[in-house]
C-alpha atoms as a PDB file:
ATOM      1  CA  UNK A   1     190.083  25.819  -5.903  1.00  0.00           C
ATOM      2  CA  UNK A   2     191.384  22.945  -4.642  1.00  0.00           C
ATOM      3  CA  UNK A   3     189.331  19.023  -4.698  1.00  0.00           C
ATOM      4  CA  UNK A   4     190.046  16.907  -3.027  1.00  0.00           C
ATOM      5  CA  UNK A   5     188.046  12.875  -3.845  1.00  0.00           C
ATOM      6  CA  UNK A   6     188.600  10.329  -1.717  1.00  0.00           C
ATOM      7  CA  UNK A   7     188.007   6.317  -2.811  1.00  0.00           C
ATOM      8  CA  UNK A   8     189.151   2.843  -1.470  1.00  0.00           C
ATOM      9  CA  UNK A   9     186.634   2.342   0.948  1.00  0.00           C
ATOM     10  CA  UNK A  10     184.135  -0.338   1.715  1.00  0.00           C
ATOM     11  CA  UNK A  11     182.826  -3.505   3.267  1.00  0.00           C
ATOM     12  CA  UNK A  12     185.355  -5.636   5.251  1.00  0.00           C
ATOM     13  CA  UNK A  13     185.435  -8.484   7.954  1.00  0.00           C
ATOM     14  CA  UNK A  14     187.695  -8.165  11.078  1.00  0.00           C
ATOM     15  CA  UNK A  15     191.024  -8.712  10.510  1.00  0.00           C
ATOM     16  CA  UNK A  16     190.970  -7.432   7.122  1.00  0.00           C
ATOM     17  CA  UNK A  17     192.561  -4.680   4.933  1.00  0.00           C
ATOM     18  CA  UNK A  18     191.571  -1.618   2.893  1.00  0.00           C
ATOM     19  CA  UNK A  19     193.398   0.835   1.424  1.00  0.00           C
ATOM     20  CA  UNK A  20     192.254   4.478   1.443  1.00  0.00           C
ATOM     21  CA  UNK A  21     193.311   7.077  -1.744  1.00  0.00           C
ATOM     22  CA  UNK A  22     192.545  10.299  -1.973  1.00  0.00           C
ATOM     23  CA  UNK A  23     193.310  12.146  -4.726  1.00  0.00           C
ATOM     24  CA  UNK A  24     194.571  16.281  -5.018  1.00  0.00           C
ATOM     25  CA  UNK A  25     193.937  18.758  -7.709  1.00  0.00           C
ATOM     26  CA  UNK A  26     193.291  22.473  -8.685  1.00  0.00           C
ATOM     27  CA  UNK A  27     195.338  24.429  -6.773  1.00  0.00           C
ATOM     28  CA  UNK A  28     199.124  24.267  -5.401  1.00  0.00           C
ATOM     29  CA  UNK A  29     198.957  22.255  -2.014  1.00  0.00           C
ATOM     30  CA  UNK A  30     202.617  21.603  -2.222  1.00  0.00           C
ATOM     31  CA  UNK A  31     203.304  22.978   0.892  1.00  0.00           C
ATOM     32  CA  UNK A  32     200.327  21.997   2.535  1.00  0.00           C
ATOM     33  CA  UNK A  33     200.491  19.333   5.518  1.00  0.00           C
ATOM     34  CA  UNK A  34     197.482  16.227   4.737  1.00  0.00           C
ATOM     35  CA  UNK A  35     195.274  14.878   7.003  1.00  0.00           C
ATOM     36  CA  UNK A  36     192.958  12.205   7.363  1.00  0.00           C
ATOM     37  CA  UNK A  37     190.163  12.356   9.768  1.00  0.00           C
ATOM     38  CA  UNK A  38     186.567  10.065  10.969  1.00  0.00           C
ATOM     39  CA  UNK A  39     183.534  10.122  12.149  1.00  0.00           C
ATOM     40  CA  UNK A  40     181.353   7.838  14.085  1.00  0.00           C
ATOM     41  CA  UNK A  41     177.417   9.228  13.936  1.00  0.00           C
ATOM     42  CA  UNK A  42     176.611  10.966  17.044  1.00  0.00           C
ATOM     43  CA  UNK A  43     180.393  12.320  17.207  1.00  0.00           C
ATOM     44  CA  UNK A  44     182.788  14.909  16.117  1.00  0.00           C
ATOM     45  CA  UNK A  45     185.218  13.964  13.625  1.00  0.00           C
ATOM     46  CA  UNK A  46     188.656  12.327  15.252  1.00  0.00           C
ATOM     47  CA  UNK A  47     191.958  12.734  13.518  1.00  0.00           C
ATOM     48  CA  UNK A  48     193.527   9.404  12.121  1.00  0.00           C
ATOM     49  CA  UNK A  49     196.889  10.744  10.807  1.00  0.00           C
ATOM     50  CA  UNK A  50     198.670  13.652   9.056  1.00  0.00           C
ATOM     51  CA  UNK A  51     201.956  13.452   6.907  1.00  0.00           C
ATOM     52  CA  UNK A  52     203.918  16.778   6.201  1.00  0.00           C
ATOM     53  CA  UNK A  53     205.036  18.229   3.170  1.00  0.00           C
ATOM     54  CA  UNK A  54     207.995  17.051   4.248  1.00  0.00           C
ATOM     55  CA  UNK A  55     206.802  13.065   4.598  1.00  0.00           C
ATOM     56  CA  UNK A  56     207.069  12.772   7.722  1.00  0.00           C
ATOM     57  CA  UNK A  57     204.313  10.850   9.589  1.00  0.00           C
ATOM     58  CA  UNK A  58     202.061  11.067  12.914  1.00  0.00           C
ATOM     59  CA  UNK A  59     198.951   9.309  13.965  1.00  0.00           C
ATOM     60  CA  UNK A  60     196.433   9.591  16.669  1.00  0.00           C
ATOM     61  CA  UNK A  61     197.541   7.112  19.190  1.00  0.00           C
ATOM     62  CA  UNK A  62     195.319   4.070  18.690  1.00  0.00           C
ATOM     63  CA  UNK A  63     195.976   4.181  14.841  1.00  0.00           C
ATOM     64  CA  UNK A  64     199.845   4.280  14.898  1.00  0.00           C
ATOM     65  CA  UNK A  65     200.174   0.469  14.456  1.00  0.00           C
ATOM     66  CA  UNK A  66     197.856  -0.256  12.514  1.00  0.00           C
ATOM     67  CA  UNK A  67     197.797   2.337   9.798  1.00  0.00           C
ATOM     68  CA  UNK A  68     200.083   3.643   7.381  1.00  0.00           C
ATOM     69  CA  UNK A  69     199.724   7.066   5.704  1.00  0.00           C
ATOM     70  CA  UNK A  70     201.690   7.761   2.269  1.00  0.00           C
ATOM     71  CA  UNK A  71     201.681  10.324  -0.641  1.00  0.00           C
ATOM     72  CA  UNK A  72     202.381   9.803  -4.097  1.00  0.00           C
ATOM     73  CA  UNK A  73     203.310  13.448  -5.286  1.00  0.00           C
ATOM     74  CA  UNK A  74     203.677  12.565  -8.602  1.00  0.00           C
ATOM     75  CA  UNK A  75     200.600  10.916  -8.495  1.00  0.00           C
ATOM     76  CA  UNK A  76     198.910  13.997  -6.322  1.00  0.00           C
ATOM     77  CA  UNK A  77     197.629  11.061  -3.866  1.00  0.00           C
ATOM     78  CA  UNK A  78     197.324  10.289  -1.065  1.00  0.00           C
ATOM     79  CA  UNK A  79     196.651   6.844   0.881  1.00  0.00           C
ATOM     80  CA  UNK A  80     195.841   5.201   3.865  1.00  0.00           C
ATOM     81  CA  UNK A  81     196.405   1.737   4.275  1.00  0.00           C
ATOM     82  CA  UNK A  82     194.677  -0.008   7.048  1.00  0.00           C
ATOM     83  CA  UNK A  83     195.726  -3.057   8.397  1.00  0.00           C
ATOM     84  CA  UNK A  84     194.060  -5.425  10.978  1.00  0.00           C
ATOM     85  CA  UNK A  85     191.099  -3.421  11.192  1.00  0.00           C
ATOM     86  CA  UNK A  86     188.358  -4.094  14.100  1.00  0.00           C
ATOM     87  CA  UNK A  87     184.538  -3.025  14.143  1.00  0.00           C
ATOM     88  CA  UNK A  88     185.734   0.026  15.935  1.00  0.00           C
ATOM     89  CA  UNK A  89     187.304   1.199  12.897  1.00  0.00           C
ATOM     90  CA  UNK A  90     183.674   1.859  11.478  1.00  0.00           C
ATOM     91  CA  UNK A  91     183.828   5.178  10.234  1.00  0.00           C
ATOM     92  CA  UNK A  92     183.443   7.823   7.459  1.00  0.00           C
ATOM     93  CA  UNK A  93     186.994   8.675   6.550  1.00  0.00           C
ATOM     94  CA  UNK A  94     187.916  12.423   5.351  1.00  0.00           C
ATOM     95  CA  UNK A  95     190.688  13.292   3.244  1.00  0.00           C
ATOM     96  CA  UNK A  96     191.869  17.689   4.460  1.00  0.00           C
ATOM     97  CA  UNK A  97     194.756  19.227   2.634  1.00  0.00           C
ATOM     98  CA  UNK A  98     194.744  22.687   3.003  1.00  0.00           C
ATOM     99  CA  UNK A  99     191.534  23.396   4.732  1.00  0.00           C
ATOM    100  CA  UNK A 100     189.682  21.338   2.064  1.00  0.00           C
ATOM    101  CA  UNK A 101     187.889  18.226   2.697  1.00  0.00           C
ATOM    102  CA  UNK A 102     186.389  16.047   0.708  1.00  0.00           C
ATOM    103  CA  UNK A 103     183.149  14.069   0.725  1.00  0.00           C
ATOM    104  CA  UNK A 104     184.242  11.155   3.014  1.00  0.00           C
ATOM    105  CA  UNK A 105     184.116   7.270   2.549  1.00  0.00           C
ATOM    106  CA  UNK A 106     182.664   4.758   4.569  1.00  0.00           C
ATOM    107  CA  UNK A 107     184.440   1.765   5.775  1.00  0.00           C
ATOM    108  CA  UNK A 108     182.525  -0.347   7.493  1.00  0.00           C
ATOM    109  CA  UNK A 109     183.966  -3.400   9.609  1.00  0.00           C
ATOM    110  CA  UNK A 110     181.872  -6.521  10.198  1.00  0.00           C
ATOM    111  CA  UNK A 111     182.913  -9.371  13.192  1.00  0.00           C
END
């Protein structure tokens, strides 16, 4: 079974920084692609960004210059560093590898 346990998150004014990790175990996910994903209340969850097993990065349009997503693999994390963040980046923030996701964790951005 794999877990997946996301921390990093938190309290922030605009302009500021966090850092997301999320960190894999149980289960071989080696091959697996990673994704992280939000959710406002009141709407569906958005995808932020996905790296392959490969490395290789993507990101939903409006994140892709302010975001960075990296894995440690011999660490079995992954991150998401956020940069320059606005009020709009409010969110929960999910962790998915493999089909699993983990609990979430808020960021919340204040003006």
């Amino acid at each position: 079974q794999l877990e997946v346990v996301e921390s990093g998150g938190g309290s922030v004014q605009t302009g500021g920084s966090l850092k997301l990790s999320c960190v894999i175990s149980g289960a071989d996910f080696s091959r697996c692609p990673k994704f992280w994903y939000r959710q406002v209340p009141g709407r569906g969850r958005e995808f932020v960004s996905t790296i392959s097993s490969g490395g290789t990065p993507s990101y939903a349009a409006f994140y892709e210059d302010r975001f960075t997503i990296t894995q440690d693999t011999a660490k079995n994390t992954l991150y998401l560093q956020m940069d320059s963040l606005e009020t709009s980046a409010t969110a929960l923030y999910y962790c998915v590898v493999c089909n699993n996701w983990g609990h979430g964790i808020q960021v919340t951005v204040s003006s």
